[in-house]
Each structure stands twice: as C-alpha cells, then as structure tokens.
C-alpha atoms as a PDB file:
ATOM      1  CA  UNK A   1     -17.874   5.281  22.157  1.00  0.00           C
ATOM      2  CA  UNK A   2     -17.369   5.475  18.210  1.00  0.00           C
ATOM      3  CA  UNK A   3     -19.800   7.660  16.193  1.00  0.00           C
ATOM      4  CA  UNK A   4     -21.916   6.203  13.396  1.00  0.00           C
ATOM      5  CA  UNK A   5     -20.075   6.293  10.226  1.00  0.00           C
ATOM      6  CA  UNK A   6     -21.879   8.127   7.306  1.00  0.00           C
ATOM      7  CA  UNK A   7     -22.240   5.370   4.760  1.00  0.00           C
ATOM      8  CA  UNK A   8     -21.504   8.215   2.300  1.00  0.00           C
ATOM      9  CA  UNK A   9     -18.425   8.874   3.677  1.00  0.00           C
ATOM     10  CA  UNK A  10     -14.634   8.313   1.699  1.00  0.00           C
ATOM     11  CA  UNK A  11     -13.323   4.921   1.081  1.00  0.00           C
ATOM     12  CA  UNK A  12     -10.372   5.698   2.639  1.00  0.00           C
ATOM     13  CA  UNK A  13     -12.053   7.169   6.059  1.00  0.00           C
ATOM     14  CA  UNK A  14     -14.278   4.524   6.272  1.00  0.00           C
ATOM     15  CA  UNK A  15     -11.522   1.798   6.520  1.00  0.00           C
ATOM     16  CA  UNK A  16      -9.583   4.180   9.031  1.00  0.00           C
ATOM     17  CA  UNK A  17     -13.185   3.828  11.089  1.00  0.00           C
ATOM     18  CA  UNK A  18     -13.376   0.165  10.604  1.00  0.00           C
ATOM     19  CA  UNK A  19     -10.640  -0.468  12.489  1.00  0.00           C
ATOM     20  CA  UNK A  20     -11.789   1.437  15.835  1.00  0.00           C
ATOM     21  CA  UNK A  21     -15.373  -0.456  14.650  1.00  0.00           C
ATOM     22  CA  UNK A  22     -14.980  -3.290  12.396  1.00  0.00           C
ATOM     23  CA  UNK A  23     -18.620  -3.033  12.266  1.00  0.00           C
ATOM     24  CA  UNK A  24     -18.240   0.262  10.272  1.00  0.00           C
ATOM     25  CA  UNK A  25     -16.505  -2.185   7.393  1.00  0.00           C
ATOM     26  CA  UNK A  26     -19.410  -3.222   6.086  1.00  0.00           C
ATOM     27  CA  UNK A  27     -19.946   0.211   4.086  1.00  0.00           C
ATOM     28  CA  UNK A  28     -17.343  -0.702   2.168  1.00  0.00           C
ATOM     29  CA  UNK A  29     -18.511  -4.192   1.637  1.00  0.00           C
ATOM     30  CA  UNK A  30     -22.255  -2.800   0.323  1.00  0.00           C
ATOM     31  CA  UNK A  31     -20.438  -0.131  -1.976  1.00  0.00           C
ATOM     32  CA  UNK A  32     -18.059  -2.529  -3.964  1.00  0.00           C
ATOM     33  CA  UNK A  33     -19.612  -6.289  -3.064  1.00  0.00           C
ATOM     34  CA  UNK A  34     -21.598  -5.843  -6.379  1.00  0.00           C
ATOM     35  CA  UNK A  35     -19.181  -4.425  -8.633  1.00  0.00           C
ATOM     36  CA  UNK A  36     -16.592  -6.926  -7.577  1.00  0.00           C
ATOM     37  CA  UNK A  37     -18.389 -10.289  -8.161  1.00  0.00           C
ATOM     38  CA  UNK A  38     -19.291  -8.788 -11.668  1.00  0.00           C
ATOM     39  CA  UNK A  39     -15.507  -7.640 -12.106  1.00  0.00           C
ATOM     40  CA  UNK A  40     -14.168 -11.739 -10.511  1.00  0.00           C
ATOM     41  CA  UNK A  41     -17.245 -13.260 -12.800  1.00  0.00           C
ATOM     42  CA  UNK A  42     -15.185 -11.645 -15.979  1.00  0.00           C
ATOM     43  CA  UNK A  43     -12.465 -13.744 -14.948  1.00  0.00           C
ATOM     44  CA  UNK A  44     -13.350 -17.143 -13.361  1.00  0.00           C
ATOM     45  CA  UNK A  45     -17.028 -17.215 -15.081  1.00  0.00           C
ATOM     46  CA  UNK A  46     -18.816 -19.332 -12.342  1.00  0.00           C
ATOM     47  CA  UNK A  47     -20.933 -17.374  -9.612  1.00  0.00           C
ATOM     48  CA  UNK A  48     -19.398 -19.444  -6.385  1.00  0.00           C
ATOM     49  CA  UNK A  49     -15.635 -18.950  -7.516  1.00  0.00           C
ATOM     50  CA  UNK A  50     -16.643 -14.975  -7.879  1.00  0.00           C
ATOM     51  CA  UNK A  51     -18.186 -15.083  -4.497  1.00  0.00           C
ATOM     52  CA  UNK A  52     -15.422 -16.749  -2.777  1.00  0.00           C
ATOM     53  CA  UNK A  53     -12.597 -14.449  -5.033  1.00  0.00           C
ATOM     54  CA  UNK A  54     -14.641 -10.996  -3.011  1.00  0.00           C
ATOM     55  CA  UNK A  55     -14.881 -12.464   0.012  1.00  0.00           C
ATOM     56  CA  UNK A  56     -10.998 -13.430   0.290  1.00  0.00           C
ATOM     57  CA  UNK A  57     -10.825  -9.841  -1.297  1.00  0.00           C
ATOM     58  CA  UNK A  58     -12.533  -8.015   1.597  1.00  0.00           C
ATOM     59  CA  UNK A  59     -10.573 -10.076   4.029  1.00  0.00           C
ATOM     60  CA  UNK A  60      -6.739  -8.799   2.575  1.00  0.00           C
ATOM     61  CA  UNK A  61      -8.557  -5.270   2.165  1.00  0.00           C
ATOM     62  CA  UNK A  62      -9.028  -5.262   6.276  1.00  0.00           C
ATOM     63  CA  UNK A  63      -5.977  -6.974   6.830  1.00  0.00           C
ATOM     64  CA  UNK A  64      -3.720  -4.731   5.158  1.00  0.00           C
ATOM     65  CA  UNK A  65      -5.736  -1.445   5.068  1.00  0.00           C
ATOM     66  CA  UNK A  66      -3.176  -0.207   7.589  1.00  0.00           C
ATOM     67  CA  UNK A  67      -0.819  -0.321   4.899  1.00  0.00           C
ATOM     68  CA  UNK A  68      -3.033   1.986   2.633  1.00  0.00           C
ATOM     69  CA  UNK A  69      -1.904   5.287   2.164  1.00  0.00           C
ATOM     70  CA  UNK A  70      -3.465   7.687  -0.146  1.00  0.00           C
ATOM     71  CA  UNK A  71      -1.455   9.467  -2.098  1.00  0.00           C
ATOM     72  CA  UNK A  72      -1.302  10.869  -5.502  1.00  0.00           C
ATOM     73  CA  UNK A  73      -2.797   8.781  -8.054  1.00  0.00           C
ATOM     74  CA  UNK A  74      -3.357   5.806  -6.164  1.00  0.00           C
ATOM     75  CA  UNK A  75      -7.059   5.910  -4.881  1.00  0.00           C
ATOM     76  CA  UNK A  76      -8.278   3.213  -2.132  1.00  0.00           C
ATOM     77  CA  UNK A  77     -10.703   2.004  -5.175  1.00  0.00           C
ATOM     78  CA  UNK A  78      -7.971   1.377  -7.537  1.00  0.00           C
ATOM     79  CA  UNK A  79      -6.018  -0.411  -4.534  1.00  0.00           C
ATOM     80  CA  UNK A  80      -8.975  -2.687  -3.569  1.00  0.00           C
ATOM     81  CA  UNK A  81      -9.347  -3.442  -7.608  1.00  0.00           C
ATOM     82  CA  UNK A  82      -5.667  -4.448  -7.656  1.00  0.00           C
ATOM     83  CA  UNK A  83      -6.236  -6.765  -4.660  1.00  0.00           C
ATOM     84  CA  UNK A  84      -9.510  -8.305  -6.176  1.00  0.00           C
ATOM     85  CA  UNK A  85      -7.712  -8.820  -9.696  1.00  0.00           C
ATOM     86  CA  UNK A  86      -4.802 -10.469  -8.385  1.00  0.00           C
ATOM     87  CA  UNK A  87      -6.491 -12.912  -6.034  1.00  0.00           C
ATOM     88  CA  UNK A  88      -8.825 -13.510  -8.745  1.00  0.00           C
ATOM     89  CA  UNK A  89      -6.106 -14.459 -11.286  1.00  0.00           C
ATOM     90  CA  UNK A  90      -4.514 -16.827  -8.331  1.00  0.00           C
ATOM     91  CA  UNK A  91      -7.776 -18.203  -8.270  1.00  0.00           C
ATOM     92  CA  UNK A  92      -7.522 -18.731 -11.940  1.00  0.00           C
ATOM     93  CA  UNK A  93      -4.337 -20.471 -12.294  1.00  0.00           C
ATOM     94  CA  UNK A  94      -5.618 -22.829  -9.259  1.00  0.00           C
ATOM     95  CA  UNK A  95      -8.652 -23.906 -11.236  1.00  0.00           C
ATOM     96  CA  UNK A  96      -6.591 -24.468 -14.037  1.00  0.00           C
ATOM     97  CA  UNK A  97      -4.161 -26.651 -12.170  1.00  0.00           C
ATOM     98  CA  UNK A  98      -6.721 -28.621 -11.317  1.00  0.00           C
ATOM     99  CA  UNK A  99      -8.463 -29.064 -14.583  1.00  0.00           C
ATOM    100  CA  UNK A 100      -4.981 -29.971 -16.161  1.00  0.00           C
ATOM    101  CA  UNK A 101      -4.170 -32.695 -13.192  1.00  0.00           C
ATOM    102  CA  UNK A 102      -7.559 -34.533 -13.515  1.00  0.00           C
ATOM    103  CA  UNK A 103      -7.796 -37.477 -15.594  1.00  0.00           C
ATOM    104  CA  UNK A 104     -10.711 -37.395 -18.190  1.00  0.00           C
ATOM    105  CA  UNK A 105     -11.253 -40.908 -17.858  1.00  0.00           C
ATOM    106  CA  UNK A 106     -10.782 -41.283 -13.900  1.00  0.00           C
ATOM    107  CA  UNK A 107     -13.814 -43.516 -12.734  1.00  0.00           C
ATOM    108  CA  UNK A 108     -14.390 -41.999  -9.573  1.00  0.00           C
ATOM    109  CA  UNK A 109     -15.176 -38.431 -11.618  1.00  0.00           C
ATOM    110  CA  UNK A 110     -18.107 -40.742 -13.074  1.00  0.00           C
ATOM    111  CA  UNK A 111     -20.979 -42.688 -11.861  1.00  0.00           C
ATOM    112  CA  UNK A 112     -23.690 -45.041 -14.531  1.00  0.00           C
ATOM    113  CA  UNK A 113     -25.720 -42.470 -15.053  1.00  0.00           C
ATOM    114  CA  UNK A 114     -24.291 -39.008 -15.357  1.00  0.00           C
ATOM    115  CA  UNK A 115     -20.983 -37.291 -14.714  1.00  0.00           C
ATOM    116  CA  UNK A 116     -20.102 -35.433 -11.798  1.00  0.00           C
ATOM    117  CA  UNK A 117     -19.459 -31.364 -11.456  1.00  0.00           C
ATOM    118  CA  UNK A 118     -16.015 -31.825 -13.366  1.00  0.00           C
ATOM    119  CA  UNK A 119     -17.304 -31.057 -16.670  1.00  0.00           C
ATOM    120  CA  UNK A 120     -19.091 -28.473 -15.029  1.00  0.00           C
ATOM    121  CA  UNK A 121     -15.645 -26.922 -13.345  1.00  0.00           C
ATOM    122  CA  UNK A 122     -14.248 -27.741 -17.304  1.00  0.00           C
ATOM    123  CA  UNK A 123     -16.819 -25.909 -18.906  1.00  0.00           C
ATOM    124  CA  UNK A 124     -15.920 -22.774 -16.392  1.00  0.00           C
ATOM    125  CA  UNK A 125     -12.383 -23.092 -16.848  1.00  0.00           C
ATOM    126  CA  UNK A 126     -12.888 -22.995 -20.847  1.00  0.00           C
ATOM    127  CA  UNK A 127     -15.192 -19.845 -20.440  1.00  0.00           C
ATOM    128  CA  UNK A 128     -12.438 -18.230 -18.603  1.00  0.00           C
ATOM    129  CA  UNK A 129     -10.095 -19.099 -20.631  1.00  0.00           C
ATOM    130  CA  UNK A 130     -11.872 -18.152 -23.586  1.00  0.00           C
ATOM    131  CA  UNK A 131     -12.650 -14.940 -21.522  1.00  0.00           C
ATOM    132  CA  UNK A 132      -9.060 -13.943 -20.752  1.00  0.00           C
ATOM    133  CA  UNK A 133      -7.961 -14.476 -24.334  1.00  0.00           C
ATOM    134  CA  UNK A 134     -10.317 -12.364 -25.798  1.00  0.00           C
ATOM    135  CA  UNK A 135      -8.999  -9.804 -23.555  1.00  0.00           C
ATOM    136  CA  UNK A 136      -5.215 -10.551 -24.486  1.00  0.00           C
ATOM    137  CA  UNK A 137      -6.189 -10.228 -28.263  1.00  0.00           C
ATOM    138  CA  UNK A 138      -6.965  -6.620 -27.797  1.00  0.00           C
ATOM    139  CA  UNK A 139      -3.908  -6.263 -26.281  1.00  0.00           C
ATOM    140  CA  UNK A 140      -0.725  -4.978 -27.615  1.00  0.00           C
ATOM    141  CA  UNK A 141       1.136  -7.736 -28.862  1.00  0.00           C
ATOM    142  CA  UNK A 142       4.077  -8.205 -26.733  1.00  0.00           C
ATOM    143  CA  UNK A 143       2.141  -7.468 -23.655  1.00  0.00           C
ATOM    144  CA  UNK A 144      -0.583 -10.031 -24.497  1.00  0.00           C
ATOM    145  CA  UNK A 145       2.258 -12.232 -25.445  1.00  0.00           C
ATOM    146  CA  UNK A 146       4.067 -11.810 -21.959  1.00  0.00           C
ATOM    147  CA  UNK A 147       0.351 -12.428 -20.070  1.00  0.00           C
ATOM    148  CA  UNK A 148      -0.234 -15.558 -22.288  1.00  0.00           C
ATOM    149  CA  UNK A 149       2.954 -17.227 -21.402  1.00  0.00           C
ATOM    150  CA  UNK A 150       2.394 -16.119 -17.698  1.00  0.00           C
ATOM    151  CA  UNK A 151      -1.513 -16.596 -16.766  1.00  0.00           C
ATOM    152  CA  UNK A 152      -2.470 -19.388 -19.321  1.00  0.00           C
ATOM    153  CA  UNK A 153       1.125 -21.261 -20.404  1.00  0.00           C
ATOM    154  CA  UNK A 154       2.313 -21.365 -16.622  1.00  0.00           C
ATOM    155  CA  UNK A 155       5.665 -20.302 -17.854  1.00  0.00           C
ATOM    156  CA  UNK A 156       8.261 -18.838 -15.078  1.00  0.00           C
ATOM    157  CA  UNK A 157      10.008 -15.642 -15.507  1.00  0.00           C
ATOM    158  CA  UNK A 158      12.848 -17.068 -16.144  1.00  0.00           C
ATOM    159  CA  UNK A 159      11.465 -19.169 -18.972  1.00  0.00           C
ATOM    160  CA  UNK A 160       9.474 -16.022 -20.197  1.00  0.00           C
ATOM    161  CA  UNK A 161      12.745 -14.289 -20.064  1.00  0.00           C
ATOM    162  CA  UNK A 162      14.459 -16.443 -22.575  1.00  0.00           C
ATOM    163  CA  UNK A 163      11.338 -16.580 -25.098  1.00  0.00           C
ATOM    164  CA  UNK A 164      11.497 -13.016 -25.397  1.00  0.00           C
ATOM    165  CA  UNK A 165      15.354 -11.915 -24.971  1.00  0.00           C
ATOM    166  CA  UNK A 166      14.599  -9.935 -22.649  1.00  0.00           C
ATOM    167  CA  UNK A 167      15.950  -8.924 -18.621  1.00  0.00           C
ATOM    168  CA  UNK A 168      14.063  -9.768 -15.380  1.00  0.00           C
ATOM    169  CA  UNK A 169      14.096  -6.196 -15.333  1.00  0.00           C
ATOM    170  CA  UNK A 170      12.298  -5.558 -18.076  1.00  0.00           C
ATOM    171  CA  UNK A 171       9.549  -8.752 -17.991  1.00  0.00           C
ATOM    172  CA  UNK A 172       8.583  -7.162 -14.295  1.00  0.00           C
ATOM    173  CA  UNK A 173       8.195  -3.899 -16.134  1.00  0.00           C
ATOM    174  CA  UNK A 174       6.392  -5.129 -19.283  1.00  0.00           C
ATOM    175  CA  UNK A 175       3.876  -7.880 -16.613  1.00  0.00           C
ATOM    176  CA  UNK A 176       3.202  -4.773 -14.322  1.00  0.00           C
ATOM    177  CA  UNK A 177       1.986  -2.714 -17.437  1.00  0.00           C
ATOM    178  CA  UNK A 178       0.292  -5.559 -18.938  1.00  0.00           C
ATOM    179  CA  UNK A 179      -1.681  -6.362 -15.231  1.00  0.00           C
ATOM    180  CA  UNK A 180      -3.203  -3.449 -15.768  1.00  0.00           C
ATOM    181  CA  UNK A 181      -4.155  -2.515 -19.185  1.00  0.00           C
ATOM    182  CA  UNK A 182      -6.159  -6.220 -18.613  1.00  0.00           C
ATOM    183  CA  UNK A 183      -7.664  -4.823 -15.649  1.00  0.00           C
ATOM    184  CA  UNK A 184      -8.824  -1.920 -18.014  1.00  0.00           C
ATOM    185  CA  UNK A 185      -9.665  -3.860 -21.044  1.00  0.00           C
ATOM    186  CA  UNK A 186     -11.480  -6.431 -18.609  1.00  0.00           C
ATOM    187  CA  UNK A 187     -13.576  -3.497 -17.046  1.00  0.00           C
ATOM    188  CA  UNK A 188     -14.454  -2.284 -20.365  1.00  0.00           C
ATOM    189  CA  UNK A 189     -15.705  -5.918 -21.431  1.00  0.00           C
ATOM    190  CA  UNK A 190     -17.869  -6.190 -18.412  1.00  0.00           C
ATOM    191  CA  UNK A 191     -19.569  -2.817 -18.254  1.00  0.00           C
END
C-alpha cells in the first residue's frame, strides 16, 4: 500500500513516489502545468502548440526521472525547465520547416471564400520568430549570433563552425551557454 503523497512535498521526492504510484505524478503536473504553457507560449506563441510542448514535457520528465539525480546546483526545477525549453525549441524549428516547405500559392491551402489555418500557423510562426529575436538582441553578440545561425538560419555545426572560425569544441561550449542565458532572458520577458 503507498501512502498519500503531501502535495507540498519536494519535486524531487514526489517523482521518486510517482514511480511506486504514477498517480502521485500529478503533483508535479498541478505545480508547473501553468508556469510551463506560459514559459512554451514565449516561444511558439499559439496556445495548442504550448499545450502539446508541456504535455510531451511531462511525458520525458516521467520517462527519464530515473535518471534525475540531485546534486549540487542542478535542482529537479531547473532540469524539468531544460526539458520543456528544448522540446519547445524542436517544436519550433518543426513549425518553421513547415512554414518554409508550403507553397503560398498552393490551391488546396485555399478555398473561394477564405483561406485556411495556414496564415494562421504563419502568423504564429512570425510571432515566434519575432519573439525569439527580440530575445537574441539582448544577447551578447556572439552568443545571439551562434543561436541565430542555429534556431532561425538552420545552419549545422559544421557550417556554424566555419562562419565563426571557431572548433566544434568551442561552438558546443558557446550553444550550451547561449541555451541558457535565452532560457533566462526568455523568463525575464514572460514574467
């Protein structure tokens, strides 16, 4: 028999719980639900694509909470953020992809009367766009520079590599940092 889980409980012993009672998960899901859709919506600007970004977010969270280990300066909520940022920028880059691969002029995007969702889905991409450029701005400059290329210019490492003379080595090192100051510039935007 597994106890009732205080709802007030840590982050981390919660998910330990949640694995003996997957019920017990859903503490963590009513703690950082709301603060995640507002943190995805900074990104991807349209409510379903937020909603979607969490849920696959709670889903990696369970899968690979084994993996979690507490330790010094790495905090289960800074993990789950991590996890919810990158799935959200994957989610990004897919909506882009599609955008960019969509004829403008493709009839079956348009009936007589009015056109379909797509300008819709082009109007969110834009606002994301716009979004995550206004972030990069108030980056450094050779961090923004390195995210631009990446996130919005689709450009490999090795391609970002050359651009900026620099080593694999050092782009990893220079992405990583620039990850997160977004992450921190994004959370300031929001709040």
């Amino acid at each position: 028999m597994v106890l009732a889980m205080n709802p007030e409980a840590p982050d981390e012993e919660i998910l330990r719980q949640s694995f003996r009672d997957p019920s017990q998960f859903k503490f963590l899901v009513a703690r950082y639900q709301d603060p995640f859709i507002r943190k995805a919506m900074g990104i991807v600007r349209r409510q379903e694509d937020a909603e979607d970004i969490v849920q696959e977010t709670f889903v990696k969270i369970y899968k690979y909470g084994k993996n979690f280990q507490k330790r010094a300066g790495i905090e289960f909520k800074s993990w789950a953020y991590k996890i919810l940022m990158n799935t959200a920028f994957t989610r990004y880059q897919d909506v882009k992809k599609r955008s960019d691969s969509t004829e403008y002029l493709d009839p079956v995007l348009y009936d007589e009367e009015k056109p379909l969702s797509y300008d819709d889905n082009l109007g969110a991409v834009s606002d994301a766009k716009a979004a995550v450029k206004a972030v990069i701005e108030k980056m450094p400059e050779h961090l923004g520079r390195i995210l631009g290329f990446y996130y919005l210019e689709d450009k490999s490492y090795k391609d970002i590599c050359k651009l900026e003379k620099i080593s694999m080595t050092t782009l990893k090192m220079r992405l990583f940092r620039a990850k997160r100051l977004f992450k921190n510039l994004s959370a300031d935007s929001i709040q």
